[in-house]
Protein backbone atom coordinates (compact mmCIF):
# COMPACT_ATOMS: atom_id res chain seq x y z
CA UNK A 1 -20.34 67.39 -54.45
CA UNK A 2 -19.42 66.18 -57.67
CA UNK A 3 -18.13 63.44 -59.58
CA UNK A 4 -14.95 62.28 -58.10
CA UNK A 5 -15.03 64.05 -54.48
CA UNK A 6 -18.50 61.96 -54.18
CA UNK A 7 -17.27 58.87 -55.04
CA UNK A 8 -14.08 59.51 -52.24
CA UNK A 9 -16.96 60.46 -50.08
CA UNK A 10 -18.31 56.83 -50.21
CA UNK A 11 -14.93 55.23 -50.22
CA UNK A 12 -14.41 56.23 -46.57
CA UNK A 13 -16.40 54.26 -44.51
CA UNK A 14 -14.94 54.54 -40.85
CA UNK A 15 -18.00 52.73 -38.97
CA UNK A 16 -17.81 49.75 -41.51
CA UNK A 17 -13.88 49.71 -41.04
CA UNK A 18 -13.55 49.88 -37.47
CA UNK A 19 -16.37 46.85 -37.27
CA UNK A 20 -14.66 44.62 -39.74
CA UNK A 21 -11.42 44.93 -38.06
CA UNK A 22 -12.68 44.82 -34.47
CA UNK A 23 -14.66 41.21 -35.18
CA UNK A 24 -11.26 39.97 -36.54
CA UNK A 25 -9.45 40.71 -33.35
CA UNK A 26 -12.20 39.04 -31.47
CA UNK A 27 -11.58 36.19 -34.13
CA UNK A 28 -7.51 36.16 -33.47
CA UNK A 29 -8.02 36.23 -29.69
CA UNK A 30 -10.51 33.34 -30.20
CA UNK A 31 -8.06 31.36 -32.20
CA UNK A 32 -4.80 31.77 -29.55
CA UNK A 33 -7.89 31.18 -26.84
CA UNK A 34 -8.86 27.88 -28.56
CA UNK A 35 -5.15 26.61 -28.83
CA UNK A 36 -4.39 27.89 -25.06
CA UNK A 37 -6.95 25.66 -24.22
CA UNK A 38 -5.63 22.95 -26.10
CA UNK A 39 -2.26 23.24 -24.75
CA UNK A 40 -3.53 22.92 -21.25
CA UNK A 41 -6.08 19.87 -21.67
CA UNK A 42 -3.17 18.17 -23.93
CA UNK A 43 -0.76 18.76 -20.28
CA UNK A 44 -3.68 17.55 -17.91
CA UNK A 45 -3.98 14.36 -20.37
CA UNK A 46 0.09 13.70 -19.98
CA UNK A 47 -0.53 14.54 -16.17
CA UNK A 48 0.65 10.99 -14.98
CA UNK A 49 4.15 11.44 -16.72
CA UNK A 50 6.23 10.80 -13.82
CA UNK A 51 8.73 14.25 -12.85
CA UNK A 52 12.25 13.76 -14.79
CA UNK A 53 15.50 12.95 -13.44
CA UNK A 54 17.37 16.06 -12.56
CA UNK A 55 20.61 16.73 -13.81
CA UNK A 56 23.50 15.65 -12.02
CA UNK A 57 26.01 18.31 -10.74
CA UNK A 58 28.64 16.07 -12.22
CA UNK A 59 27.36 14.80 -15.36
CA UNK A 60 31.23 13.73 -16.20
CA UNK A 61 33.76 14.38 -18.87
CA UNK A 62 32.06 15.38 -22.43
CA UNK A 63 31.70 12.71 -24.99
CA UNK A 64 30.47 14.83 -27.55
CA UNK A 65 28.77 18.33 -27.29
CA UNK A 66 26.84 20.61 -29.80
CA UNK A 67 24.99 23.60 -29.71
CA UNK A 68 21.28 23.71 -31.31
CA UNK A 69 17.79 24.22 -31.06
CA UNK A 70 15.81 21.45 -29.05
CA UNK A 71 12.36 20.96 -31.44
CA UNK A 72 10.33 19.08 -28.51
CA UNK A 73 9.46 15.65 -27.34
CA UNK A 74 6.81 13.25 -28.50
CA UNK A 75 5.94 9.38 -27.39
CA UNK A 76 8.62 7.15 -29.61
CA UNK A 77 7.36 6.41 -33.15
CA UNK A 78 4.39 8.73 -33.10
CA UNK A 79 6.52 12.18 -34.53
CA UNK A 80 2.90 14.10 -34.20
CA UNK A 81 2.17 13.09 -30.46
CA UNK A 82 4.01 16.08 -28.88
CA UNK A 83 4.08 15.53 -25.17
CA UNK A 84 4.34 18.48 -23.14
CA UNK A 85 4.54 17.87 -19.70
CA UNK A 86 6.87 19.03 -17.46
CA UNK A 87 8.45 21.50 -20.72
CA UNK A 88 9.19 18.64 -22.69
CA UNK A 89 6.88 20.52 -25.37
CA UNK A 90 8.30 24.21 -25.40
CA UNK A 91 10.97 24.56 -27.94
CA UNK A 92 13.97 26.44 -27.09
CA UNK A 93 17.87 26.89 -28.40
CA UNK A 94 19.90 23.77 -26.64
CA UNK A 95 23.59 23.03 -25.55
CA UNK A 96 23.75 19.13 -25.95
CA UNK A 97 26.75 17.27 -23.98
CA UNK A 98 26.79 13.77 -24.08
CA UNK A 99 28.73 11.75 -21.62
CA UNK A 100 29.10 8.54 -20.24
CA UNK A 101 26.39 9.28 -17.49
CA UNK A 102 24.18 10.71 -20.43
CA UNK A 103 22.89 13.05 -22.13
CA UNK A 104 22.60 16.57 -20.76
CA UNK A 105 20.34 19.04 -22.28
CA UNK A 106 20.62 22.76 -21.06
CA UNK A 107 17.97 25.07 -22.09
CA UNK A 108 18.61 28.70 -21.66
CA UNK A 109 15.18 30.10 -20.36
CA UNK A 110 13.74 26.65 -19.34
CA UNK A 111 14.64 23.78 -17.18
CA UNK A 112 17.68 21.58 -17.93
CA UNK A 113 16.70 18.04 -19.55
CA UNK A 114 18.45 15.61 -18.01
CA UNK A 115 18.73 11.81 -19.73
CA UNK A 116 20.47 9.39 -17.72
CA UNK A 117 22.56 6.53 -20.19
CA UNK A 118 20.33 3.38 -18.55
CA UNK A 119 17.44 5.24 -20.46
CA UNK A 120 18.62 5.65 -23.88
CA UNK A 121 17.29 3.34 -26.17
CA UNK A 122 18.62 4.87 -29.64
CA UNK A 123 19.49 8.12 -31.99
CA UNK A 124 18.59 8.29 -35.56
CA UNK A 125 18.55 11.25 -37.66
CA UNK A 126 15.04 12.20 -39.15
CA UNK A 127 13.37 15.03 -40.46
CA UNK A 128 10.49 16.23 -38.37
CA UNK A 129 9.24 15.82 -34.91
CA UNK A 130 6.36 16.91 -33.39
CA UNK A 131 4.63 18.61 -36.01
CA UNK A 132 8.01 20.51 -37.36
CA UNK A 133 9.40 19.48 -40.51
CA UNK A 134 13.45 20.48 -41.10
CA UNK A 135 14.78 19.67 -44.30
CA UNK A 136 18.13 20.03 -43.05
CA UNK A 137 17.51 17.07 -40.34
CA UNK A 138 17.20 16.50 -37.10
CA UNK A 139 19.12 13.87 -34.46
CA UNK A 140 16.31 12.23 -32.68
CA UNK A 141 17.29 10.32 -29.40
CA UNK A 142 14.90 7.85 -28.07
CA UNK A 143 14.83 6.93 -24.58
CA UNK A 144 12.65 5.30 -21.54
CA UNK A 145 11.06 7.67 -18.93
CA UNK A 146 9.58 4.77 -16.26
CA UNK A 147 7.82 2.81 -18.93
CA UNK A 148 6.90 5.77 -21.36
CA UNK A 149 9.06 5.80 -24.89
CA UNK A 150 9.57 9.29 -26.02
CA UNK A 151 11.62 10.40 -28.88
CA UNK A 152 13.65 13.80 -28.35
CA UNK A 153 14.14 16.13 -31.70
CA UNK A 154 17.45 18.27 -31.75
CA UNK A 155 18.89 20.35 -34.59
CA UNK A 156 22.69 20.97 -34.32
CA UNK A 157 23.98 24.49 -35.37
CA UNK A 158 26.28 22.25 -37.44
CA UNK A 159 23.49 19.54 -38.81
CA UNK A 160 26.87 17.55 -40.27
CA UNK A 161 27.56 16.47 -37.00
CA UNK A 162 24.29 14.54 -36.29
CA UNK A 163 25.84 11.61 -37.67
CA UNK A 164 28.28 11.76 -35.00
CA UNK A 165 25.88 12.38 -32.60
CA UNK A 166 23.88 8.94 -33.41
CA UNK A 167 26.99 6.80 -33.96
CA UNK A 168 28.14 8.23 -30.48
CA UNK A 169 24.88 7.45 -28.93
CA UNK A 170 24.35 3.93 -30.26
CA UNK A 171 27.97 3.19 -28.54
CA UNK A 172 27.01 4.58 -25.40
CA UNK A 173 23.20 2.88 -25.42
CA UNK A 174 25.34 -0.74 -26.41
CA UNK A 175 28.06 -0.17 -23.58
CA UNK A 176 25.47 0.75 -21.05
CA UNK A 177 22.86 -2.74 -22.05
CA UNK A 178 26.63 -4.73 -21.82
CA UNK A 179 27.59 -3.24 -18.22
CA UNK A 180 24.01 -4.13 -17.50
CA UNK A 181 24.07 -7.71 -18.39
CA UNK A 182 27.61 -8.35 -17.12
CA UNK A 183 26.05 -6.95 -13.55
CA UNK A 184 22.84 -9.12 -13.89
CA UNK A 185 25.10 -12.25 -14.44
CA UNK A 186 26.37 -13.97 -11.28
């Protein structure tokens, strides 16, 4: 061989090639392993999360309602404490409908997230939640599961209307702490 067909000779080095990329699948599938594993023990830590509320076949007459993505849940004022139990971690496109029973999440693909009004505690709008930044914005409602605070991240098709969306929900979370107190009283 000469000059240049020798030097192609060398360039071709199937043994070395198949090894390099074979240890970085093994690498990969360690990786998505590792985080698996995280994912699980993060779920057996949030085990104690009592089961939520399920949705009422009547949740009433619509208030509001949006289309979106729902970005996941996390305990309130900690945006990178995502809590996944019981699918409150899985992101997933979202039809919002707020009403005067509460808020009604429906989750093509996963179960329906169900927040009744005696739980809301506020809406802002922010710009990340659990680990996800969106410059655009997202409404964040924060609300009471049994004693645990957890802050919910939405992003409206429409981000405009989150404004909407948080004025609507402080009403409702006001109305619902007045109705409370005026039953309370004797």
């Amino acid at each position: 061989m000469t000059g240049l067909a020798a030097e192609q000779a060398r360039v071709t080095n199937w043994p070395g090639y198949i090894g390099w990329t074979v240890g970085l699948l093994i690498l990969i599938a360690l990786v998505y392993w590792l985080m698996r594993q995280g994912w699980n023990w993060r779920r057996t830590l949030q085990s104690e999360l009592p089961p939520l509320p399920a949705a009422p076949a009547d949740p009433g007459a619509p208030l509001l309602r949006a289309k979106g993505r729902y970005h996941g849940s996390t305990t309130a004022g900690n945006w990178l404490d995502r809590v996944v139990a019981h699918g409150l971690g899985t992101r997933s496109l979202a039809e919002l409908t707020l009403t005067e029973q509460g808020l009604l999440v429906r989750r093509p693909g996963d179960e329906d997230l169900w927040i009744p009004a005696a739980a809301l505690t506020g809406a802002r709008r922010d710009s990340g939640i659990a680990g996800k930044v969106v410059p655009a914005g997202l409404l964040v409602v924060t609300w009471n599961h049994r004693g645990t605070a957890l802050d919910s991240g939405f992003r409206a098709d429409h981000p405009d209307e989150h404004t909407a969306w948080v004025e609507a929900v402080e009403a409702l979370t006001e109305r619902t702490k007045t109705k409370k107190t005026e039953e309370a009283a004797p």
